[in-house]
C-alpha atoms as a PDB file:
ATOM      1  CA  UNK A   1       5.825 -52.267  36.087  1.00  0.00           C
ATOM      2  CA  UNK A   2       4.156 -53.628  39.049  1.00  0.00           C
ATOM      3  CA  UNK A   3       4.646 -56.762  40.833  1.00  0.00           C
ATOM      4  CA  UNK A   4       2.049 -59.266  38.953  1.00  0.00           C
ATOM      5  CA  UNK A   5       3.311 -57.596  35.767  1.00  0.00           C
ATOM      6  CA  UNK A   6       6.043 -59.601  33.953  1.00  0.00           C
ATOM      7  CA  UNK A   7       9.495 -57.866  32.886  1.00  0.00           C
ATOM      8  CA  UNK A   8       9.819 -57.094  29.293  1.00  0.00           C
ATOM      9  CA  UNK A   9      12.328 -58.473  27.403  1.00  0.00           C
ATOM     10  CA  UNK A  10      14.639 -56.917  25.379  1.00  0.00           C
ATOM     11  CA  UNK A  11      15.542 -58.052  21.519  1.00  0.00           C
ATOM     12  CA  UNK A  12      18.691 -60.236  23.106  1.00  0.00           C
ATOM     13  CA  UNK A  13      16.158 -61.833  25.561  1.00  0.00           C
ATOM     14  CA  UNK A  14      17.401 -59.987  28.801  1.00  0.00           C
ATOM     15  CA  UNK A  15      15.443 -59.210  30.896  1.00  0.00           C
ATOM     16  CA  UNK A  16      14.640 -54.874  31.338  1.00  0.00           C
ATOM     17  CA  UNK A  17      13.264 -53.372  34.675  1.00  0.00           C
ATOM     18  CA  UNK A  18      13.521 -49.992  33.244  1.00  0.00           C
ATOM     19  CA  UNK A  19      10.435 -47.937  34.225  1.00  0.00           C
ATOM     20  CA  UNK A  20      11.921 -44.365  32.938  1.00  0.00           C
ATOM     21  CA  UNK A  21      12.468 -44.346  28.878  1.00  0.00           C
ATOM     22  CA  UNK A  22      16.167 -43.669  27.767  1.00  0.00           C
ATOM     23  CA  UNK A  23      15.306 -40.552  26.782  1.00  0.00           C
ATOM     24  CA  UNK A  24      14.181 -39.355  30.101  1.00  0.00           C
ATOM     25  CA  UNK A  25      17.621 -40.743  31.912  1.00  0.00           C
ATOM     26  CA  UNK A  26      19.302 -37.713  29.934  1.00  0.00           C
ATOM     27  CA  UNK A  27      16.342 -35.240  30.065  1.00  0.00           C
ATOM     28  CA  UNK A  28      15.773 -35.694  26.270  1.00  0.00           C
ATOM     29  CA  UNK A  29      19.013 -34.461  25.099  1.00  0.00           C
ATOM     30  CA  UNK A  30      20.963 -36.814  22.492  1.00  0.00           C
ATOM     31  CA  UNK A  31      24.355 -34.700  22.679  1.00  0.00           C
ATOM     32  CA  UNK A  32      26.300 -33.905  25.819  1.00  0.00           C
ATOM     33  CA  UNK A  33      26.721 -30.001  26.766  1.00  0.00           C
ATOM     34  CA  UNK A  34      30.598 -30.842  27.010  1.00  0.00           C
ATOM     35  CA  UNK A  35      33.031 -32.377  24.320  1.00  0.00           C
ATOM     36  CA  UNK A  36      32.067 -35.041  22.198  1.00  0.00           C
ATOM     37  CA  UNK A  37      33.273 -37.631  23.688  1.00  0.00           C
ATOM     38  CA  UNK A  38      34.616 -40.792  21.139  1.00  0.00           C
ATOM     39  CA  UNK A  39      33.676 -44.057  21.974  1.00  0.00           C
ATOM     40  CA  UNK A  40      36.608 -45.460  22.300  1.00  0.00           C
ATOM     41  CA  UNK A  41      37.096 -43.096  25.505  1.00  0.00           C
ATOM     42  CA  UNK A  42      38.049 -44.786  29.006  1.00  0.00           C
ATOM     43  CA  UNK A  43      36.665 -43.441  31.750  1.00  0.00           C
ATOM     44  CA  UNK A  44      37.349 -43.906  35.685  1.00  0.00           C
ATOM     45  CA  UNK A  45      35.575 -43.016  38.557  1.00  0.00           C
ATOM     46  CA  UNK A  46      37.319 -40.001  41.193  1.00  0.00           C
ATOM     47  CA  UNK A  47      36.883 -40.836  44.600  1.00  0.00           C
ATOM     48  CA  UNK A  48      33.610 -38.254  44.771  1.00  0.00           C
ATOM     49  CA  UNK A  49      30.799 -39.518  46.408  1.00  0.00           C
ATOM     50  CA  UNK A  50      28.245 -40.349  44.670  1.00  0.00           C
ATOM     51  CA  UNK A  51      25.102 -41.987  46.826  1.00  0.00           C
ATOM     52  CA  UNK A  52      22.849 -38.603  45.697  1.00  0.00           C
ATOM     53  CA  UNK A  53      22.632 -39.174  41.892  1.00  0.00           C
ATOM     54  CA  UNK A  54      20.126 -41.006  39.960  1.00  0.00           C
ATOM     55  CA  UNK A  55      20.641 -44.739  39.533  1.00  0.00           C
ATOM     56  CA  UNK A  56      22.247 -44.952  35.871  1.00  0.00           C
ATOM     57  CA  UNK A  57      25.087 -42.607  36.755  1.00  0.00           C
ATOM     58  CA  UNK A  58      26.058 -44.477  39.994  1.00  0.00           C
ATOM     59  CA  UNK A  59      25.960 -47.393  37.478  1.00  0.00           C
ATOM     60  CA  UNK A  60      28.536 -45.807  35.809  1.00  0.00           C
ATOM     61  CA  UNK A  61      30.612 -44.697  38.601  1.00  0.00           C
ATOM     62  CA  UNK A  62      30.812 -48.228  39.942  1.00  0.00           C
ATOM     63  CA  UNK A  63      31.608 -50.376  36.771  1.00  0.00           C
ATOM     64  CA  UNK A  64      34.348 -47.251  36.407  1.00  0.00           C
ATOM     65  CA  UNK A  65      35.959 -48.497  39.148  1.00  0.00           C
ATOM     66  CA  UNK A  66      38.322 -49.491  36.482  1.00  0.00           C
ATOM     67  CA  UNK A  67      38.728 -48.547  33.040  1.00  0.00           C
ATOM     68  CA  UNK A  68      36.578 -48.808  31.035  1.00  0.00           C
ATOM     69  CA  UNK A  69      35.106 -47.709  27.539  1.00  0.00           C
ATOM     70  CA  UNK A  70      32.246 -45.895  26.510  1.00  0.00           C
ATOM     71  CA  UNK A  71      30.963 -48.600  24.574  1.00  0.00           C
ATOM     72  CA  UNK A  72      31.591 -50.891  27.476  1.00  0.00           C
ATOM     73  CA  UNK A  73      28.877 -48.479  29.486  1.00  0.00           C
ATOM     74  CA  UNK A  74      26.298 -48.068  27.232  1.00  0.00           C
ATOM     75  CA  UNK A  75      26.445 -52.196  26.676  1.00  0.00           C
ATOM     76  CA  UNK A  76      26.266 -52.603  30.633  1.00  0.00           C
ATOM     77  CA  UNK A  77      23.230 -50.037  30.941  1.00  0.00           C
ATOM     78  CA  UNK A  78      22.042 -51.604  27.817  1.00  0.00           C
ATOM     79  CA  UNK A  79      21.146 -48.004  26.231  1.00  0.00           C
ATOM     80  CA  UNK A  80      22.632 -46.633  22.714  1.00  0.00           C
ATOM     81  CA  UNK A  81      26.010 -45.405  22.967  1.00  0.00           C
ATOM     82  CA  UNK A  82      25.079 -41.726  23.014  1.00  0.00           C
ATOM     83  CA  UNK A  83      22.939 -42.075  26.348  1.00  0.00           C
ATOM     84  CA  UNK A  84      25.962 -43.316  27.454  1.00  0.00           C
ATOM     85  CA  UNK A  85      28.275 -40.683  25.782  1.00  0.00           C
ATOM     86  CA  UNK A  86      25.794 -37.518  27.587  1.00  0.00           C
ATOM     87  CA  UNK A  87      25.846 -39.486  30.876  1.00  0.00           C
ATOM     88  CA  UNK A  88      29.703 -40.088  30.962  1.00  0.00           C
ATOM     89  CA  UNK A  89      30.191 -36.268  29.740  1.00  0.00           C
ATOM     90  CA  UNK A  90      27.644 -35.418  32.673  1.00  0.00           C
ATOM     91  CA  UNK A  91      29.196 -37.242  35.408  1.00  0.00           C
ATOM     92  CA  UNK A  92      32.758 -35.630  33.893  1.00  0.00           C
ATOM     93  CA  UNK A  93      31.904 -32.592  34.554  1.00  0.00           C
ATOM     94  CA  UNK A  94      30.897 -32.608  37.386  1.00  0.00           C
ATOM     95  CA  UNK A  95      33.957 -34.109  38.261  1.00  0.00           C
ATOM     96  CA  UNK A  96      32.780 -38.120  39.082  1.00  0.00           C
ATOM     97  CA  UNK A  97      34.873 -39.383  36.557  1.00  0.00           C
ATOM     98  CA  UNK A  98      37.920 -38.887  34.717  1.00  0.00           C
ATOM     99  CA  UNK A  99      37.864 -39.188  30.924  1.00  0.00           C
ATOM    100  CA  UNK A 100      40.774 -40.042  28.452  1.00  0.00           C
ATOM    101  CA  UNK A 101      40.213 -39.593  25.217  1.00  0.00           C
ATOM    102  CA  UNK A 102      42.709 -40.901  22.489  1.00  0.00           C
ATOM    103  CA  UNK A 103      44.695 -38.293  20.791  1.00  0.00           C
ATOM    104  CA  UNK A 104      42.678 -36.262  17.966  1.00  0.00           C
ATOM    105  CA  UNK A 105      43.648 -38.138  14.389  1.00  0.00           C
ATOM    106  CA  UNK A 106      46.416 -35.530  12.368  1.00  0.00           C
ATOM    107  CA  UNK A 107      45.686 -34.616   8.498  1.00  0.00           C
ATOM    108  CA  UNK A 108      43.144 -36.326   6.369  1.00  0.00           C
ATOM    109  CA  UNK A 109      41.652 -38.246   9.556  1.00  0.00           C
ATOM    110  CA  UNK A 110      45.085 -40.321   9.732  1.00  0.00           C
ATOM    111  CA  UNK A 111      47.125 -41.040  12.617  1.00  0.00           C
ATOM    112  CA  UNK A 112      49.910 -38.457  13.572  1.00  0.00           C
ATOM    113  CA  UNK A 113      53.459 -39.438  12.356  1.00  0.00           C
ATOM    114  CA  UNK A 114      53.919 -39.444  16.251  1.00  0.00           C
ATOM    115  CA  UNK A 115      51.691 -42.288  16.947  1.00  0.00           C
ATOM    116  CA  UNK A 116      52.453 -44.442  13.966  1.00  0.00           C
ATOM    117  CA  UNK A 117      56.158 -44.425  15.001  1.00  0.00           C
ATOM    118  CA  UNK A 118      55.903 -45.331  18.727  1.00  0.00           C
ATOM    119  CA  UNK A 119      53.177 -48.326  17.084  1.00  0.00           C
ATOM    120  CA  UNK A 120      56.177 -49.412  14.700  1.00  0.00           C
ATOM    121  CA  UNK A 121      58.627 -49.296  18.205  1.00  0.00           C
ATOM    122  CA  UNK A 122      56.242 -51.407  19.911  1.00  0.00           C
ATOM    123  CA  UNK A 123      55.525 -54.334  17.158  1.00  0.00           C
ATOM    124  CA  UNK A 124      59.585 -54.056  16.876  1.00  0.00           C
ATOM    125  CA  UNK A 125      60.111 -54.955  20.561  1.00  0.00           C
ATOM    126  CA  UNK A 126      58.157 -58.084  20.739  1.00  0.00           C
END
């Protein structure tokens, strides 16, 4: 894009100074070299610096100032969740963020026994 050119928009209407394609961002892979992260992850930023990396991961390590969720990264970089999910699994290993995961599901894709009772404890307190 150059300076007399006008910014694309995207389908929502916002505005996109991209100049590198998505697919470039992660060097054309679609699945991290790590875990698979789920989207419901939260992530937060170590205190690493960070001023050498490309732009899109020191995106990440500032809105991961706090927690926040996969999906919540790949909406504020406005790419598809799994540029987000091989970015966030990037920037995990090499030890810029901190990921927590939820708890695998037990048999049959359900929750463990575990987690359904502490739920039932916590709707019974309020």
């Amino acid at each position: 894009m150059t300076p007399d050119e006008p910014a694309r928009r995207t389908d929502s209407g916002r505005r996109d100074d991209r100049v590198v394609p998505v697919y470039a961002v992660t060097g054309g892979r679609t699945r991290s070299s790590g875990r698979d992260l789920p989207v419901e992850s939260l992530v937060l930023a170590t205190d690493r610096w960070a001023g050498d990396l490309q732009k899109e991961h020191r995106m990440i390590i500032e809105l991961a100032g706090r927690p926040v969720s996969l999906m919540e990264v790949g909406a504020a970089l406005r790419v598809p969740v799994g540029v987000a999910r091989v970015l966030v699994s990037d920037l995990a290993d090499s030890g810029y963020l901190v990921v927590h995961a939820p708890a695998p599901a037990g048999v049959g894709g359900r929750p463990a026994a575990e987690v359904l009772n502490r739920l039932l404890a916590g709707l019974r307190a309020r």
